[in-house]
C-alpha atoms as a PDB file:
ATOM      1  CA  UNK A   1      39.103  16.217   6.501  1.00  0.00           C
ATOM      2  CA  UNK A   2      40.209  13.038   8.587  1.00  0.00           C
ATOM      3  CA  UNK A   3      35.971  12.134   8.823  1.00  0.00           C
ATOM      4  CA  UNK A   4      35.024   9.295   6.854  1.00  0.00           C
ATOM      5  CA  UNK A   5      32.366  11.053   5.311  1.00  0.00           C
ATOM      6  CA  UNK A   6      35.072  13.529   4.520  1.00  0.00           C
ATOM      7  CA  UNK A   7      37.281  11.148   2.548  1.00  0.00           C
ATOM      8  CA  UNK A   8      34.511   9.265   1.097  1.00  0.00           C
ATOM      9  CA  UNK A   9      33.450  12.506  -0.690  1.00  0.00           C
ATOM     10  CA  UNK A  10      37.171  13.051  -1.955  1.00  0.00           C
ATOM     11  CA  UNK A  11      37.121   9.515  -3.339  1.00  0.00           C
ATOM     12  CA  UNK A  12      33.657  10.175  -5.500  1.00  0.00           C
ATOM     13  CA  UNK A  13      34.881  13.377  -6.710  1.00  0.00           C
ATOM     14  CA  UNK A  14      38.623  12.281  -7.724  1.00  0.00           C
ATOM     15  CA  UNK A  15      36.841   9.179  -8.846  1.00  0.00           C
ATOM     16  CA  UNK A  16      34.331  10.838 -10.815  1.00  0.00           C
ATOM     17  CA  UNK A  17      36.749  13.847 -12.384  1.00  0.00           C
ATOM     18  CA  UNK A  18      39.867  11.787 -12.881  1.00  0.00           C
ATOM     19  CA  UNK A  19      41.423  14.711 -10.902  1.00  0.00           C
ATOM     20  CA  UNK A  20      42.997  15.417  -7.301  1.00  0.00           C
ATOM     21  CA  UNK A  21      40.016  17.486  -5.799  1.00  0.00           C
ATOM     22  CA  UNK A  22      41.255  21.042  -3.958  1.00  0.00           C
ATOM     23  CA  UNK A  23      40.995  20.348  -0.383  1.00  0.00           C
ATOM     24  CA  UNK A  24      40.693  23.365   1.591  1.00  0.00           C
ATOM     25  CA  UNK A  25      39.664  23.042   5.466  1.00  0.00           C
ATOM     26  CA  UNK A  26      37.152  26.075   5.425  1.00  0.00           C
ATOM     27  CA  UNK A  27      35.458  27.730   2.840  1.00  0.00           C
ATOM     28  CA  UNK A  28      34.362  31.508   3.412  1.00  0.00           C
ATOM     29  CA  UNK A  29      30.544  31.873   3.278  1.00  0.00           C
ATOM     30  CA  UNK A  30      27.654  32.029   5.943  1.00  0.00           C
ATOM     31  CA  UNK A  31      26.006  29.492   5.102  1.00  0.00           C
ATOM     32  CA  UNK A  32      23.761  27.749   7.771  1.00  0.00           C
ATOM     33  CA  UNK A  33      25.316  24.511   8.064  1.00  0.00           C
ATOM     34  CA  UNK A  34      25.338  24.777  12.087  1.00  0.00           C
ATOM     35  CA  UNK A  35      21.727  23.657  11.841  1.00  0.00           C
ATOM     36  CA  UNK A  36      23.065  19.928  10.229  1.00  0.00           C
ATOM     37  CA  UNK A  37      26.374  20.439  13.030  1.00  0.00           C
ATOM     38  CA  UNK A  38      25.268  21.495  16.344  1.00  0.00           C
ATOM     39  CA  UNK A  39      21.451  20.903  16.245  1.00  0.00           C
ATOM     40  CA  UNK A  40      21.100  17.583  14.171  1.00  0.00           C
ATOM     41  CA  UNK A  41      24.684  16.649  15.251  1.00  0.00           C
ATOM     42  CA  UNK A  42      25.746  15.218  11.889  1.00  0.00           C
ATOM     43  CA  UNK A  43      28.860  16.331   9.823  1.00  0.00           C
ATOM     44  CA  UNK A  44      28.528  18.748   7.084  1.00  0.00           C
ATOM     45  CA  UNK A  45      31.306  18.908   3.846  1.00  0.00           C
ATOM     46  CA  UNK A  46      31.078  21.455   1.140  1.00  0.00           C
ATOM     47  CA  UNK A  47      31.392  21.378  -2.439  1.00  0.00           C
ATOM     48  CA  UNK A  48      31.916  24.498  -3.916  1.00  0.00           C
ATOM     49  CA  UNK A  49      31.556  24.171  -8.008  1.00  0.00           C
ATOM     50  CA  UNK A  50      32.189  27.977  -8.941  1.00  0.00           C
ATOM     51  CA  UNK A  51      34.938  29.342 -11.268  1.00  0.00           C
ATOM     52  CA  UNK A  52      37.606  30.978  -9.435  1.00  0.00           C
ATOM     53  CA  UNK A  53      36.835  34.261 -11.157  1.00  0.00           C
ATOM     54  CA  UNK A  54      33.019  33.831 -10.289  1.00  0.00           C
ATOM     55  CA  UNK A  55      32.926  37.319  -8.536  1.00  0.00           C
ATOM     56  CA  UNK A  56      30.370  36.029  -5.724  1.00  0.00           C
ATOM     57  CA  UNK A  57      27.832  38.746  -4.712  1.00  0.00           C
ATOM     58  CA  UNK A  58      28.785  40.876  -6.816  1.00  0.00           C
ATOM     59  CA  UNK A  59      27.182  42.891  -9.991  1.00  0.00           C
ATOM     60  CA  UNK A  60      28.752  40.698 -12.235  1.00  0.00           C
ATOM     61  CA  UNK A  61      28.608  37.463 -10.220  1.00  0.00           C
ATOM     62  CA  UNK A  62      28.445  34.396 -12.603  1.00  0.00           C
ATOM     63  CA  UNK A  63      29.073  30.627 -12.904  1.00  0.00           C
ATOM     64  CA  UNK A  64      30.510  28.751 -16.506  1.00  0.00           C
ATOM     65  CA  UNK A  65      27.423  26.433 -17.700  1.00  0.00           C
ATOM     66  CA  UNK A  66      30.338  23.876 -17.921  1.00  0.00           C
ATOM     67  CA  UNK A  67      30.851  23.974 -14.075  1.00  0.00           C
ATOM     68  CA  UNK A  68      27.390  23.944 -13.485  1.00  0.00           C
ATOM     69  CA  UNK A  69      26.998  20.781 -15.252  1.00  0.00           C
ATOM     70  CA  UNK A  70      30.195  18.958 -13.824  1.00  0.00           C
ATOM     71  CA  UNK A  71      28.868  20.421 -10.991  1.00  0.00           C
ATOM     72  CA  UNK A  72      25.369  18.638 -11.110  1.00  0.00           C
ATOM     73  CA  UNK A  73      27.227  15.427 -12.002  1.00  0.00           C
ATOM     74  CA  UNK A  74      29.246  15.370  -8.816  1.00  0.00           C
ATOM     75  CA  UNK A  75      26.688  16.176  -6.764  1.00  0.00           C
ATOM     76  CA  UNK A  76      25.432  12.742  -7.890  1.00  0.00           C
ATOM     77  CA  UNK A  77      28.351  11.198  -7.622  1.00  0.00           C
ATOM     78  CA  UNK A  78      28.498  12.643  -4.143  1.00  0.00           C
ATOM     79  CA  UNK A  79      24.496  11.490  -3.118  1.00  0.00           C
ATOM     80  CA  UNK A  80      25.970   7.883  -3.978  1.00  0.00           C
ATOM     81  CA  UNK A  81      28.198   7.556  -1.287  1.00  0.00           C
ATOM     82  CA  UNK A  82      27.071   5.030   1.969  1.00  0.00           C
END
């Protein structure tokens, strides 16, 4: 969380939400992000945008249309950064 990338991304999403973001050193997931890591050799950050009750791979897995929207917007926030 020290990388400049890292706290860039905290700024635009504080900065965009008027909130202190949750910052959580790993996330669970498999994911392929070693692809950007160890074989393009560039950081990687992730922005999970779920509900905490979203019930991920599940039968009744789901996301609130509001997230998904705030969501969308700070993924733009986030594509502005450099």
């Amino acid at each position: 969380m020290d990388l400049p990338v890292a706290r860039a991304l905290i700024e635009a999403v504080e900065s965009h939400t008027g909130e202190s973001a949750v910052k959580l050193p790993t996330l669970g997931g498999s994911i392929p992000l070693y692809n950007f890591t160890d074989i393009l050799r560039v950081p990687t950050v992730g922005i999970p945008i779920v509900n905490h009750d979203n019930n991920q791979h599940s039968p009744n897995e789901n996301l609130r249309l509001g997230h998904l929207w705030s969501g969308i917007e700070i993924f733009a926030s986030a594509m502005l950064i450099g």
